[in-house]
C-alpha atoms as a PDB file:
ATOM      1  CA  UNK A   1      82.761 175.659 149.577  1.00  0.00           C
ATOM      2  CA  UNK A   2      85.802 173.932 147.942  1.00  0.00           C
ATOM      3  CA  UNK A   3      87.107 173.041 144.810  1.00  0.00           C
ATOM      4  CA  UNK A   4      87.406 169.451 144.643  1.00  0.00           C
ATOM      5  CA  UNK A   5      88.901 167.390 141.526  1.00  0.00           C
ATOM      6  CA  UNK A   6      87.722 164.161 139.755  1.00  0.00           C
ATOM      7  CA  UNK A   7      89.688 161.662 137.801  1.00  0.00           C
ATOM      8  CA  UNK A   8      87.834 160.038 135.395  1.00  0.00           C
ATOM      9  CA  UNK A   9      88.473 157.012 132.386  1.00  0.00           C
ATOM     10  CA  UNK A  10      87.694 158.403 129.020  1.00  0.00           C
ATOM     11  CA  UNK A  11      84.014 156.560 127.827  1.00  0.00           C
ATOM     12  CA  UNK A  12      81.422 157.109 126.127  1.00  0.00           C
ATOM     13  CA  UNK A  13      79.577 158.160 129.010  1.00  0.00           C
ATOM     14  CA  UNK A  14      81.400 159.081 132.504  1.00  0.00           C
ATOM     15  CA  UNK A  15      79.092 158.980 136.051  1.00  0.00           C
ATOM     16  CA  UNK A  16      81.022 160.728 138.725  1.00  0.00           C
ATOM     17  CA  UNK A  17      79.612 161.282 142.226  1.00  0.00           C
ATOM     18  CA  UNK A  18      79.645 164.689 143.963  1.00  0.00           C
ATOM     19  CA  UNK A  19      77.656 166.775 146.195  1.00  0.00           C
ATOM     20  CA  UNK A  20      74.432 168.197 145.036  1.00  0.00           C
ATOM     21  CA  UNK A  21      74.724 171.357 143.186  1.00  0.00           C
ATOM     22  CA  UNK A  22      78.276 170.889 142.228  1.00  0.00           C
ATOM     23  CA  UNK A  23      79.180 173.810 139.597  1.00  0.00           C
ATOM     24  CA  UNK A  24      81.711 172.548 137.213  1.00  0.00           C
ATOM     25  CA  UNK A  25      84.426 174.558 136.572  1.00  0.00           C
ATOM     26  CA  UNK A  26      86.379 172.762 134.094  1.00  0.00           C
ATOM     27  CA  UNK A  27      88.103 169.831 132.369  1.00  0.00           C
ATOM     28  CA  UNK A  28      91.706 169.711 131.493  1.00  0.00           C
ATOM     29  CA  UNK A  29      94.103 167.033 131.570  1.00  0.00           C
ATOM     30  CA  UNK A  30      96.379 166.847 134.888  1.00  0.00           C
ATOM     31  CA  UNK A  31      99.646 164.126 134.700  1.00  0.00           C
ATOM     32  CA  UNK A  32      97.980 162.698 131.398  1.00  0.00           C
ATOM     33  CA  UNK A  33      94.509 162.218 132.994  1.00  0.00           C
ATOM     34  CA  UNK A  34      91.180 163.628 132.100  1.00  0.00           C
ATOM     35  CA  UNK A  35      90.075 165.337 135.115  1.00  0.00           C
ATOM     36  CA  UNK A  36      86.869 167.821 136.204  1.00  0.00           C
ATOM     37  CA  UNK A  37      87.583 170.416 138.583  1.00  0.00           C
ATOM     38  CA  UNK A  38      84.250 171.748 140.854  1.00  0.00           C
ATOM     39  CA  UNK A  39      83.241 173.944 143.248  1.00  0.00           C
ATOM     40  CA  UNK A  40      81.049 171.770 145.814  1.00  0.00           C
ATOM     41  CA  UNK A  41      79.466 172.201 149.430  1.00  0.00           C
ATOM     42  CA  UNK A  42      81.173 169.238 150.347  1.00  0.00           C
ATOM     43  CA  UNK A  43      77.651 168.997 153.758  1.00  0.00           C
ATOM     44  CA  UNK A  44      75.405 168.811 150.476  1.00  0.00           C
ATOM     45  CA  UNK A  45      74.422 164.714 149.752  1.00  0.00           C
ATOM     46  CA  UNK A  46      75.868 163.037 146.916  1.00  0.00           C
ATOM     47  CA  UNK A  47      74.291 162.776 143.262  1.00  0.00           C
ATOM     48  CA  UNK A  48      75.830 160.991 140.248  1.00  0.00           C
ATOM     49  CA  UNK A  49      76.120 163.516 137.809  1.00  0.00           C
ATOM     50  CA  UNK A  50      76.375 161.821 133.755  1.00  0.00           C
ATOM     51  CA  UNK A  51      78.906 163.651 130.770  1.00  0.00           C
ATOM     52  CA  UNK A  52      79.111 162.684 127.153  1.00  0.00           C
ATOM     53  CA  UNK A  53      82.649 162.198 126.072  1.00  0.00           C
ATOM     54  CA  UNK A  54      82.637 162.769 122.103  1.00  0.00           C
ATOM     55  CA  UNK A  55      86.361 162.535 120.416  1.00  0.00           C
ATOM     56  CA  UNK A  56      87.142 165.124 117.259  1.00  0.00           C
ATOM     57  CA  UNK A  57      85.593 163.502 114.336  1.00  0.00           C
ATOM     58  CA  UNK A  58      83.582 160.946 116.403  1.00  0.00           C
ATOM     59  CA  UNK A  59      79.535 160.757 115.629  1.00  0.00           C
ATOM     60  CA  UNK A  60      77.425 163.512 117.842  1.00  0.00           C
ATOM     61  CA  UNK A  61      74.646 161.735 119.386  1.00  0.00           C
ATOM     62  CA  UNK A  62      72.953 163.977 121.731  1.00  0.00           C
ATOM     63  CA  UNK A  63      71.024 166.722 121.430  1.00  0.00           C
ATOM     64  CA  UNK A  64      72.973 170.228 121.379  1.00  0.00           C
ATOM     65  CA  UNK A  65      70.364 172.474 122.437  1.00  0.00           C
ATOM     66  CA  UNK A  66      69.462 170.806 125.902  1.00  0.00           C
ATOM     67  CA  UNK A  67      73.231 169.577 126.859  1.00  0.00           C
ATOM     68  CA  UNK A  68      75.818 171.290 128.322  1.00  0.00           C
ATOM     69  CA  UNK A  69      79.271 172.027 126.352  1.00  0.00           C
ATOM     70  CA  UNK A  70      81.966 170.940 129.823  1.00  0.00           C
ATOM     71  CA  UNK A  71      85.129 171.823 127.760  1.00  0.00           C
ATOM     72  CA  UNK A  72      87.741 169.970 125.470  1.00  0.00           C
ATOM     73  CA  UNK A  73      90.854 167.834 126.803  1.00  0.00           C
ATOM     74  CA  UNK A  74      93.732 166.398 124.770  1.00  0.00           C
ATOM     75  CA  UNK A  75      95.047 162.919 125.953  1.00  0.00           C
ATOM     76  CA  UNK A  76      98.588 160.814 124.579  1.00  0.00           C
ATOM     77  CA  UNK A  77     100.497 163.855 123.491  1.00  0.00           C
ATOM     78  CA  UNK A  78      97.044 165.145 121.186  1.00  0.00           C
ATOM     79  CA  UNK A  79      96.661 162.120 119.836  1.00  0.00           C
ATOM     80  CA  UNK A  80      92.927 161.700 121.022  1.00  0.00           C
ATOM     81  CA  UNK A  81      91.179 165.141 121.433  1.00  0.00           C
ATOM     82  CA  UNK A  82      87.968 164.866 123.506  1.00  0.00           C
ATOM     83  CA  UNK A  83      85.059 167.277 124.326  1.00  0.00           C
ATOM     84  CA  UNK A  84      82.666 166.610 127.206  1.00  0.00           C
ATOM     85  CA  UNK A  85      79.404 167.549 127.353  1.00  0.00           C
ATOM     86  CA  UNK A  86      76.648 166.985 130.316  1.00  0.00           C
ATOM     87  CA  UNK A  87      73.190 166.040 128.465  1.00  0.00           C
ATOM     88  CA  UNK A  88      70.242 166.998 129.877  1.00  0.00           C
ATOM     89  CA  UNK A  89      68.410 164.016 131.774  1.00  0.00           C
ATOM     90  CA  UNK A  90      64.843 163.680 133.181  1.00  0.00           C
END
């Protein structure tokens, strides 16, 4: 097991690829960059795994009950404030 970081662009909706299983640990902002931090099995195959990025203020579109609350991140000095979710998907 390792703890593996991802560097992502701030969208509505992120897709990052990690191994299967991946528990996310959390998101903070590293050298003003969003970023997920996981602990993987990096011998497990890859999955895309989908978040929600929702700014303070900004229209909640999914539901709350079956997604995941990731953790909150502040980007250009806390100037944009975001919160990342991981929705549930069939």
């Amino acid at each position: 097991m390792f703890i593996y970081k991802y560097p992502f662009e701030v969208s509505d909706t992120v897709e990052i690829m990690m191994p299967t299983k991946a528990r996310i640990l959390t998101v903070q902002t590293q050298s003003n960059a969003p970023c997920i931090w996981a602990l993987v099995d990096g011998d497990k195959p890859l999955e895309t795994r989908r978040f929600r990025v929702f700014g303070t203020g900004h229209e909640f579109n999914i539901d709350p009950i079956q997604s995941k609350y990731i953790g909150t991140f502040q980007l250009m000095d806390g100037g944009f404030i975001g919160h990342l979710f991981e929705p549930a998907y069939d």
